[in-house]
PDB file of N, CA and C in Angstrom:
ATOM      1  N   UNK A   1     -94.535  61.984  -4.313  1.00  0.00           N
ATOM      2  CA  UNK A   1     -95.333  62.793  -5.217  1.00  0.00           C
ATOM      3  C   UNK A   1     -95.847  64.025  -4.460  1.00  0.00           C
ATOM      4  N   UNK A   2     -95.569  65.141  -5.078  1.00  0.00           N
ATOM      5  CA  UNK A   2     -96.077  66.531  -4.481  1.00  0.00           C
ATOM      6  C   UNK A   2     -97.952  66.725  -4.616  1.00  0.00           C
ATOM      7  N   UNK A   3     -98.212  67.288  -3.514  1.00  0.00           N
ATOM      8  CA  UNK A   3     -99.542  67.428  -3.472  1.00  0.00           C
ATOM      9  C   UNK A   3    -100.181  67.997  -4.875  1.00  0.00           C
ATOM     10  N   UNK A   4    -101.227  67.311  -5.188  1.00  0.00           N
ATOM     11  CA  UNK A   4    -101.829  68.038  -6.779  1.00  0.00           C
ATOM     12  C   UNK A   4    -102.868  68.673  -6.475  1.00  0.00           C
ATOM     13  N   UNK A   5    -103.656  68.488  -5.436  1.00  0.00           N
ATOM     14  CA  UNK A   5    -104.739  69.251  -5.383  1.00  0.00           C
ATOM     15  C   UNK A   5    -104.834  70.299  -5.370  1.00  0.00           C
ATOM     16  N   UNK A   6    -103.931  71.709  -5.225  1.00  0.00           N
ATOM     17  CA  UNK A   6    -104.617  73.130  -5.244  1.00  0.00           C
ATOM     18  C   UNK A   6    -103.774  73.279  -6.125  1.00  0.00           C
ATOM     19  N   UNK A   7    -103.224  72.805  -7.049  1.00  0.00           N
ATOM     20  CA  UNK A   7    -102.013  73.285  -7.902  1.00  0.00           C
ATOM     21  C   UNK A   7    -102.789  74.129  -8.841  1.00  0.00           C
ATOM     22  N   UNK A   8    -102.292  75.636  -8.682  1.00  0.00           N
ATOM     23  CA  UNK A   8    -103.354  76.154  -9.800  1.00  0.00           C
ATOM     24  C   UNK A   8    -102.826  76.163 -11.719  1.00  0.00           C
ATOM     25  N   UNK A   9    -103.881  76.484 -12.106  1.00  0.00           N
ATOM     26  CA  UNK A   9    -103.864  76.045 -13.497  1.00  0.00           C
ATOM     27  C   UNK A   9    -102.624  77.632 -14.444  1.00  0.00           C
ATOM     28  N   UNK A  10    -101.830  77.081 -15.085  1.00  0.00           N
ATOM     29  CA  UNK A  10    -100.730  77.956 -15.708  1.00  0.00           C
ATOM     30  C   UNK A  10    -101.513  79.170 -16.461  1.00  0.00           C
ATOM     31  N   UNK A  11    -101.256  80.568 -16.416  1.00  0.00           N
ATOM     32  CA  UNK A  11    -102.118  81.366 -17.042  1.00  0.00           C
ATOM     33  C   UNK A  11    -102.138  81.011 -19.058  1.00  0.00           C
ATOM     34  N   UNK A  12    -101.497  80.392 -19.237  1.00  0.00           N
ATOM     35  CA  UNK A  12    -100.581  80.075 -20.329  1.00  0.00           C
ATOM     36  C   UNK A  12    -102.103  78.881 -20.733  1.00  0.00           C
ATOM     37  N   UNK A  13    -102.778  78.316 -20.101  1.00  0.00           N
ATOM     38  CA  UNK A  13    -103.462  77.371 -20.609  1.00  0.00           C
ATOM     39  C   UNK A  13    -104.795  77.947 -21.232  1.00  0.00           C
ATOM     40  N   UNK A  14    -105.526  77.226 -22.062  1.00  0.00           N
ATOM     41  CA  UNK A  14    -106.355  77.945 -22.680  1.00  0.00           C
ATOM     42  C   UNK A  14    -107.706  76.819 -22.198  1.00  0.00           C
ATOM     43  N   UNK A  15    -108.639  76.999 -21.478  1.00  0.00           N
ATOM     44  CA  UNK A  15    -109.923  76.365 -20.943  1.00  0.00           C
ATOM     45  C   UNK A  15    -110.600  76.677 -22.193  1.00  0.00           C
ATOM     46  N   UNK A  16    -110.994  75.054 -22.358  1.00  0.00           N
ATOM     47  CA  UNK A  16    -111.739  74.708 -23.757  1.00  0.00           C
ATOM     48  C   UNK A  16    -113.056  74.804 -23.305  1.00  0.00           C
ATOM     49  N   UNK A  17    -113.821  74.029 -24.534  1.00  0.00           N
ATOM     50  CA  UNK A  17    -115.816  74.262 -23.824  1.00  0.00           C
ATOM     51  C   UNK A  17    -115.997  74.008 -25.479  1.00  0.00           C
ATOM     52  N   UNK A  18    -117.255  72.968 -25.307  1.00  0.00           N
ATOM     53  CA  UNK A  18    -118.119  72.857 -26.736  1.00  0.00           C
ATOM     54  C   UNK A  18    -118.084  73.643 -27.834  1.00  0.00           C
ATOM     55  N   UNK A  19    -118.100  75.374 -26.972  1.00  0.00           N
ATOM     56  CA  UNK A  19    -118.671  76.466 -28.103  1.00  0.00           C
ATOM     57  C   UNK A  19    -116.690  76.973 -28.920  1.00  0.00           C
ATOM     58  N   UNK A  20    -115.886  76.960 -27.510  1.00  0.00           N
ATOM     59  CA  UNK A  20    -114.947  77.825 -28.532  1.00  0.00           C
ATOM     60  C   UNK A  20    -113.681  76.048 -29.162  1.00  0.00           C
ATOM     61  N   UNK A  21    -113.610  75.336 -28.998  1.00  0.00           N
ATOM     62  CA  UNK A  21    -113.242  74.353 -29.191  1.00  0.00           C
ATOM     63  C   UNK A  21    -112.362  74.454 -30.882  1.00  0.00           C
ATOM     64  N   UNK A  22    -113.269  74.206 -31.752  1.00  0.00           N
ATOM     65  CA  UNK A  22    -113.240  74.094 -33.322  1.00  0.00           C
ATOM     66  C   UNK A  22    -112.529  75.582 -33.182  1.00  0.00           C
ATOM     67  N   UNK A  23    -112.187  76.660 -32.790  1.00  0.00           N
ATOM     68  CA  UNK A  23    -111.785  77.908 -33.355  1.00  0.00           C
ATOM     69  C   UNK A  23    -110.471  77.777 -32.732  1.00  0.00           C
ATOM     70  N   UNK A  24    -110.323  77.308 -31.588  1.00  0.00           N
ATOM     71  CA  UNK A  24    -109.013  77.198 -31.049  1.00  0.00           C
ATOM     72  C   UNK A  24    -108.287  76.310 -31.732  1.00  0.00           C
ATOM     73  N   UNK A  25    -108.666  75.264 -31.704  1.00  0.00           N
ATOM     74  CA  UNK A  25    -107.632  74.105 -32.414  1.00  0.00           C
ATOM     75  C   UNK A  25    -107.224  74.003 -33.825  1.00  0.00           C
ATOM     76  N   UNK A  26    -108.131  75.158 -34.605  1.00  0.00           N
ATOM     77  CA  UNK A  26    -108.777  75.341 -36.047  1.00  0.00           C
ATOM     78  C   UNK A  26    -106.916  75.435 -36.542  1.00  0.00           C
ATOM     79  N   UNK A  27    -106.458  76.613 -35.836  1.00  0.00           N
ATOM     80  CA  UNK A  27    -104.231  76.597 -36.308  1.00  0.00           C
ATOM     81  C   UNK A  27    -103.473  76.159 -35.681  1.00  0.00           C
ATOM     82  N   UNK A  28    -102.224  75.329 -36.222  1.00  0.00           N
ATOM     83  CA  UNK A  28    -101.344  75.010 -35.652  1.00  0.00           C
ATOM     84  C   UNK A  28    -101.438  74.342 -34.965  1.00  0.00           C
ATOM     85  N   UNK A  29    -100.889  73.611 -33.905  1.00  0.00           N
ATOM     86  CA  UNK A  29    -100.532  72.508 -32.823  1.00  0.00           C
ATOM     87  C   UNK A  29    -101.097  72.889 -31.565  1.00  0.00           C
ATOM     88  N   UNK A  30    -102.355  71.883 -31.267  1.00  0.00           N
ATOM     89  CA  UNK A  30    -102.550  72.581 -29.723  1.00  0.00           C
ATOM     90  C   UNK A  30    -102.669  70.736 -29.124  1.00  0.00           C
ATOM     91  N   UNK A  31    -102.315  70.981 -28.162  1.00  0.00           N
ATOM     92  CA  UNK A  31    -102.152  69.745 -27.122  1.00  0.00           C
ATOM     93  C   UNK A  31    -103.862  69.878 -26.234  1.00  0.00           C
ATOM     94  N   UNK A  32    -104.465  68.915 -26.454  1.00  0.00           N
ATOM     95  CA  UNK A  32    -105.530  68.998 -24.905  1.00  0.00           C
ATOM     96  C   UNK A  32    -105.428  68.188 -24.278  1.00  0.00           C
ATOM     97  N   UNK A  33    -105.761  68.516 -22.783  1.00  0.00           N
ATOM     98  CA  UNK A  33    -105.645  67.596 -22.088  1.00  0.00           C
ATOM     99  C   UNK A  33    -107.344  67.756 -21.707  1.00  0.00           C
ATOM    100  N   UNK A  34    -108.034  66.638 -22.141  1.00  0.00           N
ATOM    101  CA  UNK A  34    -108.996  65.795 -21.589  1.00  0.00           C
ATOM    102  C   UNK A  34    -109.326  65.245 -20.361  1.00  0.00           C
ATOM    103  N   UNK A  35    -110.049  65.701 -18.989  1.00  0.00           N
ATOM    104  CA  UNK A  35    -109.931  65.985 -17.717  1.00  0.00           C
ATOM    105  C   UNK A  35    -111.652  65.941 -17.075  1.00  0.00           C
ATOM    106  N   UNK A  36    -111.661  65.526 -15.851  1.00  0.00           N
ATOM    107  CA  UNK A  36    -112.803  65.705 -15.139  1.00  0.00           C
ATOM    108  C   UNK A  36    -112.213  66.325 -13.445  1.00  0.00           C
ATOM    109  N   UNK A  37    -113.228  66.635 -12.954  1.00  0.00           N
ATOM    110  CA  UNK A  37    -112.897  67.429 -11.632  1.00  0.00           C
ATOM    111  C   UNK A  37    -112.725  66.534 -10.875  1.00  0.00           C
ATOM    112  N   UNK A  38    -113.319  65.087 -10.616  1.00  0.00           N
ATOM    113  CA  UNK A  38    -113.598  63.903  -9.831  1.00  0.00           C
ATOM    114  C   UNK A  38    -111.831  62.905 -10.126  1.00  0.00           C
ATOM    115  N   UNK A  39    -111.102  62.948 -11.228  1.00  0.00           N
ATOM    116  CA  UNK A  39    -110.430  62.219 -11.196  1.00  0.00           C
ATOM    117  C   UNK A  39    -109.461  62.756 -11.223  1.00  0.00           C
ATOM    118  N   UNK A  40    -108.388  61.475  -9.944  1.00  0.00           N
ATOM    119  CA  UNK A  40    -107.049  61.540  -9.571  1.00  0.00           C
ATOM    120  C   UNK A  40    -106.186  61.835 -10.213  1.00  0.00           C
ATOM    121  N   UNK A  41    -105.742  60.961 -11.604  1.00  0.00           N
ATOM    122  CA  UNK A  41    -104.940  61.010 -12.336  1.00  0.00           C
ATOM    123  C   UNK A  41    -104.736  62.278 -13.106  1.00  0.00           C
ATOM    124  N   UNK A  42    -106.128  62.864 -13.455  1.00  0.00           N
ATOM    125  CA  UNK A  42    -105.927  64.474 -14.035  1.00  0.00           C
ATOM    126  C   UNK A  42    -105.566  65.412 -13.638  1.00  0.00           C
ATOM    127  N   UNK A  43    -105.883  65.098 -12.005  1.00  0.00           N
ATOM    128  CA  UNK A  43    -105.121  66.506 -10.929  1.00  0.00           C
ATOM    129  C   UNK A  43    -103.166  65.872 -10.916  1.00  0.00           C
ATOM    130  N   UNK A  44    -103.114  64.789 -11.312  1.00  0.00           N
ATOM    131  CA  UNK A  44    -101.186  64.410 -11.391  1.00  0.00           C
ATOM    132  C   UNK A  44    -100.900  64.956 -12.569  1.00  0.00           C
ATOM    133  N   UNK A  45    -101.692  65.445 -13.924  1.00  0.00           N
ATOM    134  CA  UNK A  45    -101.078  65.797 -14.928  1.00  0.00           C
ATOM    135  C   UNK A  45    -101.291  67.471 -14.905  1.00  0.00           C
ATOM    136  N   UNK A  46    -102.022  68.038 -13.889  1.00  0.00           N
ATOM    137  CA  UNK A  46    -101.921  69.702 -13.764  1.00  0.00           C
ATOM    138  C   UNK A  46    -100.136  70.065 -13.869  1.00  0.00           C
ATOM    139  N   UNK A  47     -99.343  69.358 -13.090  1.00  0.00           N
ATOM    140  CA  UNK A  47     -98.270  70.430 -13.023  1.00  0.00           C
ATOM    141  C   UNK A  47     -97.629  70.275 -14.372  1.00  0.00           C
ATOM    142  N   UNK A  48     -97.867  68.876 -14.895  1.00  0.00           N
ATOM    143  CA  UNK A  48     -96.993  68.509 -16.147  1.00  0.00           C
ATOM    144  C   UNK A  48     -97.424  69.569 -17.744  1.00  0.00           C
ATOM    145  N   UNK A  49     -98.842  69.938 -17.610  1.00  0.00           N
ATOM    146  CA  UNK A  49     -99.026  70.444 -18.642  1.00  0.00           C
ATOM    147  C   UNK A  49     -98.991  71.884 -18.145  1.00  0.00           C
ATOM    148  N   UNK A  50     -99.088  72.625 -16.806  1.00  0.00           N
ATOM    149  CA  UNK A  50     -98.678  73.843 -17.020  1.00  0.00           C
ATOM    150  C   UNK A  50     -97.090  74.076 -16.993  1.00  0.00           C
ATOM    151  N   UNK A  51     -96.566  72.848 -17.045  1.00  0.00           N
ATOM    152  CA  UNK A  51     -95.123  73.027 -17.755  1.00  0.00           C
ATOM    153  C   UNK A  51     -94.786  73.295 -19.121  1.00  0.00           C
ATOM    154  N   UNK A  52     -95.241  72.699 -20.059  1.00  0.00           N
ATOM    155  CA  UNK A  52     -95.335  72.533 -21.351  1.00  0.00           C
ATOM    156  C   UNK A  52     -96.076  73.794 -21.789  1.00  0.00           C
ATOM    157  N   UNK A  53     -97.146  74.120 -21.213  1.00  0.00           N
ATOM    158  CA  UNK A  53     -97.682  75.387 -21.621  1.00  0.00           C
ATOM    159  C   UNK A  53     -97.099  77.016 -21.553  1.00  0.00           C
ATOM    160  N   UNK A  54     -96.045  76.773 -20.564  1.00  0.00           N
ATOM    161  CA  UNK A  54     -95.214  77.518 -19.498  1.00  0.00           C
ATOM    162  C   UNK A  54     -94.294  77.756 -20.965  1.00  0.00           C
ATOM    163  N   UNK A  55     -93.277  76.361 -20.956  1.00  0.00           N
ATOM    164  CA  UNK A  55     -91.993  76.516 -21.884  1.00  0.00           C
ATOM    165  C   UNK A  55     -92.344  76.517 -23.310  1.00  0.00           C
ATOM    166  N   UNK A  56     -93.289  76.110 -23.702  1.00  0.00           N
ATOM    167  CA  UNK A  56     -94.199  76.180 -25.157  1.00  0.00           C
ATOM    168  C   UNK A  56     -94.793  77.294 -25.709  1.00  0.00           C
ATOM    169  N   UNK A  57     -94.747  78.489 -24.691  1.00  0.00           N
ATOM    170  CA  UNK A  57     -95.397  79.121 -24.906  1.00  0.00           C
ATOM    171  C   UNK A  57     -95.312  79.773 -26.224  1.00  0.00           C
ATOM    172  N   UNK A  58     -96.429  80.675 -27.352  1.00  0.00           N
ATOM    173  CA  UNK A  58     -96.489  81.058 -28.715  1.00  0.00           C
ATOM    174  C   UNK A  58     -95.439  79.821 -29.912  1.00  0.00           C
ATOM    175  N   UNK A  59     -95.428  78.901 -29.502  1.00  0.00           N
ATOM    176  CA  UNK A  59     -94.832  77.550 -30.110  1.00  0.00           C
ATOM    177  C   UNK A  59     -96.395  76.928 -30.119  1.00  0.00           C
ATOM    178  N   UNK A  60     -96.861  76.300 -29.516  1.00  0.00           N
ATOM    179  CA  UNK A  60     -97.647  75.211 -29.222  1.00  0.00           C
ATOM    180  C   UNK A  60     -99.272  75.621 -28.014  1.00  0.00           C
ATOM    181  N   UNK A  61    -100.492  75.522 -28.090  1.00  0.00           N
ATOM    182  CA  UNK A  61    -101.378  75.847 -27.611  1.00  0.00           C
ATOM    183  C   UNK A  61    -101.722  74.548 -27.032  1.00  0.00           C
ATOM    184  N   UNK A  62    -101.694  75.217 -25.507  1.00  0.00           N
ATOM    185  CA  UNK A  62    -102.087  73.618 -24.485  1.00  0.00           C
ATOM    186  C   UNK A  62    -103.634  73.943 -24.015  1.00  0.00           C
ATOM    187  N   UNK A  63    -104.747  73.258 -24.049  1.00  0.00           N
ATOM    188  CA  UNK A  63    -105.894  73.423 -23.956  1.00  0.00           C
ATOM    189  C   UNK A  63    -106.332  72.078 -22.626  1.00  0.00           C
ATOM    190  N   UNK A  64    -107.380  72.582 -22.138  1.00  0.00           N
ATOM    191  CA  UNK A  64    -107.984  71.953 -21.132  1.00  0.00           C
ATOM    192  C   UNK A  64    -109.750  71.487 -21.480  1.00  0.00           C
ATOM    193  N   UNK A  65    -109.710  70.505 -21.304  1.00  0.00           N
ATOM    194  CA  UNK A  65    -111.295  70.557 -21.887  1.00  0.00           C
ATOM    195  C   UNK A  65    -111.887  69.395 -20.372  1.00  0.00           C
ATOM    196  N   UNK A  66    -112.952  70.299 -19.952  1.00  0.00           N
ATOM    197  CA  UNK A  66    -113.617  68.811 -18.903  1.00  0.00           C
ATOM    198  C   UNK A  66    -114.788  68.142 -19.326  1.00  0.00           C
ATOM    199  N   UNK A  67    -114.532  67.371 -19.840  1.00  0.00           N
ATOM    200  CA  UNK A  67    -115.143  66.416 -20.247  1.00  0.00           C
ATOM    201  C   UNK A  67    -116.954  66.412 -19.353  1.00  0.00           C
ATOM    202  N   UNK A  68    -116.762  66.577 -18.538  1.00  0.00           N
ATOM    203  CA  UNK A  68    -118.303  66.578 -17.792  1.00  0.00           C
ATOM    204  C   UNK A  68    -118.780  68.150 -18.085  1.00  0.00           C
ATOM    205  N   UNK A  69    -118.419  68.929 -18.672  1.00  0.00           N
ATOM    206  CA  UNK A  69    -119.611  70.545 -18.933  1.00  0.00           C
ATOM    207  C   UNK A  69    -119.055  70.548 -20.261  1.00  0.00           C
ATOM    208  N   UNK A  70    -118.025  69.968 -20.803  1.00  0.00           N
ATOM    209  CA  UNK A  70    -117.983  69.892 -22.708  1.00  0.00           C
ATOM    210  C   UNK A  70    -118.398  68.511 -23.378  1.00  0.00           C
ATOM    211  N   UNK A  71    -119.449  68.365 -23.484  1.00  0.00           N
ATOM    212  CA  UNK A  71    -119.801  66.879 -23.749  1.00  0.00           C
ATOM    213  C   UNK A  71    -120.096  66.598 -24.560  1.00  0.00           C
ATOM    214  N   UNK A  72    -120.218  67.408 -25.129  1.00  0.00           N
ATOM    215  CA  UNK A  72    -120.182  67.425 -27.091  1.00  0.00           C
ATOM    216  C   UNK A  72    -118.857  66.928 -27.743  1.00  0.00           C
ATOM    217  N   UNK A  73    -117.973  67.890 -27.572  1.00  0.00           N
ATOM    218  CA  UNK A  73    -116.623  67.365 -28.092  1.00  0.00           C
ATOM    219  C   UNK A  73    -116.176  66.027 -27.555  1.00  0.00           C
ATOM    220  N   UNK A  74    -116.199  65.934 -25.984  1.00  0.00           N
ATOM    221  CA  UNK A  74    -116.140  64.498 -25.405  1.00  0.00           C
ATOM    222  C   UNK A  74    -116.273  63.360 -26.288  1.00  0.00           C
ATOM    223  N   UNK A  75    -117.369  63.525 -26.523  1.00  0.00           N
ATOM    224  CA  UNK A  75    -118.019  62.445 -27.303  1.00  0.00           C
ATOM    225  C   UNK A  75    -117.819  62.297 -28.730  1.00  0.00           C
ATOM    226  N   UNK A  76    -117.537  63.474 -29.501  1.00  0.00           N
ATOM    227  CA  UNK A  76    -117.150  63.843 -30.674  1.00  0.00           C
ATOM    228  C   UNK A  76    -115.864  62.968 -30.768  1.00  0.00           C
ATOM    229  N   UNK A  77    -114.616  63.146 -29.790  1.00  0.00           N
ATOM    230  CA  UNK A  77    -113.719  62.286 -29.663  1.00  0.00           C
ATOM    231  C   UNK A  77    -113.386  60.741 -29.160  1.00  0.00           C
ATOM    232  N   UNK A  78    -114.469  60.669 -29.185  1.00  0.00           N
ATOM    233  CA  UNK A  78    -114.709  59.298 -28.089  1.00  0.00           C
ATOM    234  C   UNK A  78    -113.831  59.251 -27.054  1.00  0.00           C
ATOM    235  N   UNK A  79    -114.019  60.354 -26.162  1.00  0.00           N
ATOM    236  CA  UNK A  79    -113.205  60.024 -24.787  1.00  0.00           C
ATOM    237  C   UNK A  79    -113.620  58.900 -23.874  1.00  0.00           C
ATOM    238  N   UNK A  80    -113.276  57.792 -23.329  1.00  0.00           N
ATOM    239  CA  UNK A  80    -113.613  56.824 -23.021  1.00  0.00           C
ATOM    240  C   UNK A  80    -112.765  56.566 -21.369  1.00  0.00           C
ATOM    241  N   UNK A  81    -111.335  57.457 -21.534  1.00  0.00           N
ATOM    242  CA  UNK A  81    -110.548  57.430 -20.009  1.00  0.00           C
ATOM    243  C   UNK A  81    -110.274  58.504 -20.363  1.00  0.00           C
ATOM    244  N   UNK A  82    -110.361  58.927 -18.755  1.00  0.00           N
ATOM    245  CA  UNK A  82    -109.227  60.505 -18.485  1.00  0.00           C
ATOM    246  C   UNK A  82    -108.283  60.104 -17.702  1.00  0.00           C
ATOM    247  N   UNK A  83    -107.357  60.611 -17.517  1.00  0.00           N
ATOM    248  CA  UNK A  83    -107.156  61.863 -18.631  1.00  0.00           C
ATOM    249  C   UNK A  83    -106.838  61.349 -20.016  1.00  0.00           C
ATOM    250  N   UNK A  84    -106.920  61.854 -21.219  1.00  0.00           N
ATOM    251  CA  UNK A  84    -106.741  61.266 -22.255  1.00  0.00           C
ATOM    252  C   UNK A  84    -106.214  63.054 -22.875  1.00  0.00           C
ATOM    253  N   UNK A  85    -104.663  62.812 -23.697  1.00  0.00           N
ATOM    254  CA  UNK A  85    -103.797  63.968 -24.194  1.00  0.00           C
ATOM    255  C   UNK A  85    -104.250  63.819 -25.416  1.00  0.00           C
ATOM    256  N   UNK A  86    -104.879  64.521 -26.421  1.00  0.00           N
ATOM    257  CA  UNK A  86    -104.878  64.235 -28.008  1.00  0.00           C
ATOM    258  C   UNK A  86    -103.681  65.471 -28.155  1.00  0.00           C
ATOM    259  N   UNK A  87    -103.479  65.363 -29.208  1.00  0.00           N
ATOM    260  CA  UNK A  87    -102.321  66.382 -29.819  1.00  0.00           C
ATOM    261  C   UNK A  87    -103.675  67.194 -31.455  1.00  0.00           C
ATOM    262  N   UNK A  88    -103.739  68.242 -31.526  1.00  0.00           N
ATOM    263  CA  UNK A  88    -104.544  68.676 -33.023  1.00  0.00           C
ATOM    264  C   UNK A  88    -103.009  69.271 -34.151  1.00  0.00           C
ATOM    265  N   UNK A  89    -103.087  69.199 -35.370  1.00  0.00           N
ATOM    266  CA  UNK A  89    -102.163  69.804 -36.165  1.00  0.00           C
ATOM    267  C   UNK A  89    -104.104  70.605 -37.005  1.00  0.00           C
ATOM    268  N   UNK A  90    -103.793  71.854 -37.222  1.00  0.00           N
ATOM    269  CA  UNK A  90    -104.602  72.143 -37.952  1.00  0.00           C
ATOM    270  C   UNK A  90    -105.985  71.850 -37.755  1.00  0.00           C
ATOM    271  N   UNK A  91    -106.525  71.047 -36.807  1.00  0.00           N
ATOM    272  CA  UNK A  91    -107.922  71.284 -36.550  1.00  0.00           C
ATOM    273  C   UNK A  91    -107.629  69.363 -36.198  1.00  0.00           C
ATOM    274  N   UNK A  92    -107.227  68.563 -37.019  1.00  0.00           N
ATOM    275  CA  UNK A  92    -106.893  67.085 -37.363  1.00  0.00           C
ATOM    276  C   UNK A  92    -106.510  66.644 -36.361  1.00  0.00           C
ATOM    277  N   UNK A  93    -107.094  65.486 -35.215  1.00  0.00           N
ATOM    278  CA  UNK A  93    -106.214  64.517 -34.458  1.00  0.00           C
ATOM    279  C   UNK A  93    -105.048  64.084 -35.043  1.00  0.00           C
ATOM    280  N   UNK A  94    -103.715  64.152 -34.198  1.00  0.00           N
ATOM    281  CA  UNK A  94    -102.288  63.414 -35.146  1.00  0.00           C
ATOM    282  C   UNK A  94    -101.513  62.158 -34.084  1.00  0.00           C
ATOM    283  N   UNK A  95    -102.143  62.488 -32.274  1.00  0.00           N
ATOM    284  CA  UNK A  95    -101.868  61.791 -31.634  1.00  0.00           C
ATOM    285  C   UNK A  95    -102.721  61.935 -30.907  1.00  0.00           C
ATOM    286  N   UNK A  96    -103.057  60.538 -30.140  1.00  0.00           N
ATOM    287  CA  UNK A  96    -103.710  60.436 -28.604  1.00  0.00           C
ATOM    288  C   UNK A  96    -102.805  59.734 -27.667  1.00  0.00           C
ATOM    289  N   UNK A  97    -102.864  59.910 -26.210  1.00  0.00           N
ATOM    290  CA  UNK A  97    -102.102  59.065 -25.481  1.00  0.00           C
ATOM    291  C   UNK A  97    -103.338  59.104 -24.095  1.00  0.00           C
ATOM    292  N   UNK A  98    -103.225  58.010 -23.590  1.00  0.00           N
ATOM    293  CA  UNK A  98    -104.228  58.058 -22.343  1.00  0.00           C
ATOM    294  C   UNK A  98    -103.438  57.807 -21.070  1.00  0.00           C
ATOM    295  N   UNK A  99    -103.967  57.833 -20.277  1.00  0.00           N
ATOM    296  CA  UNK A  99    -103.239  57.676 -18.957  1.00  0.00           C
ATOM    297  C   UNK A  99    -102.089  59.540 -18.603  1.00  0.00           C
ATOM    298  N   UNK A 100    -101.874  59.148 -17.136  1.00  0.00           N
ATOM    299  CA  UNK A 100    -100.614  60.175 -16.892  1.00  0.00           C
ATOM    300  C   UNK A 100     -99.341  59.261 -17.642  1.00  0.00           C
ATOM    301  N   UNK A 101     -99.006  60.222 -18.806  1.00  0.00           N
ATOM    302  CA  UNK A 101     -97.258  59.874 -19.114  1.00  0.00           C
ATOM    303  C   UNK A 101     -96.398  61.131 -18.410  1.00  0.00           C
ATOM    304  N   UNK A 102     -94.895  60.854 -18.441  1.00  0.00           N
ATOM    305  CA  UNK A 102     -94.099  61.816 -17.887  1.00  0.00           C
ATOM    306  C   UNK A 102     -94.376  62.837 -19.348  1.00  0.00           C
ATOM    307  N   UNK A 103     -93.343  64.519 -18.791  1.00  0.00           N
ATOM    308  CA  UNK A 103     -93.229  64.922 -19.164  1.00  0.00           C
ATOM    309  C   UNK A 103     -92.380  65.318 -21.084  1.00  0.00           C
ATOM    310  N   UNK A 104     -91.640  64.513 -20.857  1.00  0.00           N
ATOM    311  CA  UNK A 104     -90.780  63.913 -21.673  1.00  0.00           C
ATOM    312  C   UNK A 104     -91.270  63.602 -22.917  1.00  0.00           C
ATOM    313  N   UNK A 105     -92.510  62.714 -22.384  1.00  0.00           N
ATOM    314  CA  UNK A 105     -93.354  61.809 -23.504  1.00  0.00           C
ATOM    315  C   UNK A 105     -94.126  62.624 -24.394  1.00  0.00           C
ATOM    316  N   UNK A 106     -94.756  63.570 -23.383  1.00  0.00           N
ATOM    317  CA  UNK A 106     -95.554  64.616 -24.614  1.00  0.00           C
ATOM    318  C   UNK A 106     -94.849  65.553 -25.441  1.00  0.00           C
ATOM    319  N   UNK A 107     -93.417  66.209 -24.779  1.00  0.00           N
ATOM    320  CA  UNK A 107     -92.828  66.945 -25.743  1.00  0.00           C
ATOM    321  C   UNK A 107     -92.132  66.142 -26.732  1.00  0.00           C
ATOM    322  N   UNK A 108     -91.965  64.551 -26.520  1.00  0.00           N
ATOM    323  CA  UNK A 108     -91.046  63.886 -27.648  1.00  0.00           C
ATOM    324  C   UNK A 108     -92.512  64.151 -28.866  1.00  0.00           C
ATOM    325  N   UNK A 109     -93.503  63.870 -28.148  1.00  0.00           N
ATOM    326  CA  UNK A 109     -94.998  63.569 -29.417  1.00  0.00           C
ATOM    327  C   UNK A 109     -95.012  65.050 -30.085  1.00  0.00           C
ATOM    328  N   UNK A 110     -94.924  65.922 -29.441  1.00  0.00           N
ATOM    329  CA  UNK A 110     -95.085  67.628 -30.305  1.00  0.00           C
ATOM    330  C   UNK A 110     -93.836  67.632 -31.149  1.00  0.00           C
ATOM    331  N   UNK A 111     -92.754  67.217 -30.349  1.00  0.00           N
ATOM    332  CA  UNK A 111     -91.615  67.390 -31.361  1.00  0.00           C
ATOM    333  C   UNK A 111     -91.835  66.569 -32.680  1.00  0.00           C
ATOM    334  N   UNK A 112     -92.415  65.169 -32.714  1.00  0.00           N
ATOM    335  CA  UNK A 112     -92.495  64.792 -33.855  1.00  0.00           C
ATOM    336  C   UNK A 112     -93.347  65.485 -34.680  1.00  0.00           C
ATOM    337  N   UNK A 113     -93.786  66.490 -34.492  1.00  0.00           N
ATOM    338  CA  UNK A 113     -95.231  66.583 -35.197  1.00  0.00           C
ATOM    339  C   UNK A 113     -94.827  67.963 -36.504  1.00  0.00           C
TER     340      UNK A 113
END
């Protein structure tokens, strides 16, 4: 496994937060990934979603939300593990998945959508 720690974040990603949250996700398909600074598993899914955000790009909106300074929505969603991927269609949860999955897994979930 390649080092995750300084992997920087894809310009392509959109950093969520309490206040702009509901306006971003409000059209179309945005993927978040649900994240804290303290955990392992979220720094293994940096390279995977600035992939998707990378090849997705004006298709699909990949969002980042950290759960420890957005704690409103956190909780709004009942985040309970991070990393935790919801998928939005239109503002609407349509999928969640928790844990690191491969790459594969999240574009099979957008493709269904």
């Amino acid at each position: 496994m390649k080092n995750v720690e300084n992997i920087p974040t894809s310009q392509n990603i959109i950093h969520l937060t309490d206040k702009n949250f509901a306006n971003i996700t409000r059209n179309g398909v945005t993927i978040v990934d649900f994240w804290a600074e303290w955990c392992t598993p979220c720094k293994m899914l940096v390279p995977v979603m600035n992939e998707i955000a990378d090849e997705l790009k004006g298709q699909v909106k990949v969002g980042k939300l950290n759960v420890e300074t957005s704690r409103q929505v956190a909780a709004r969603y009942n985040i309970r593990n991070i990393p935790t991927v919801i998928i939005f269609k239109n503002g609407k949860e349509v999928k969640r998945l928790v844990g690191v999955k491969p790459k594969n897994t999240y574009l099979k979930e957008l493709k269904s959508i």
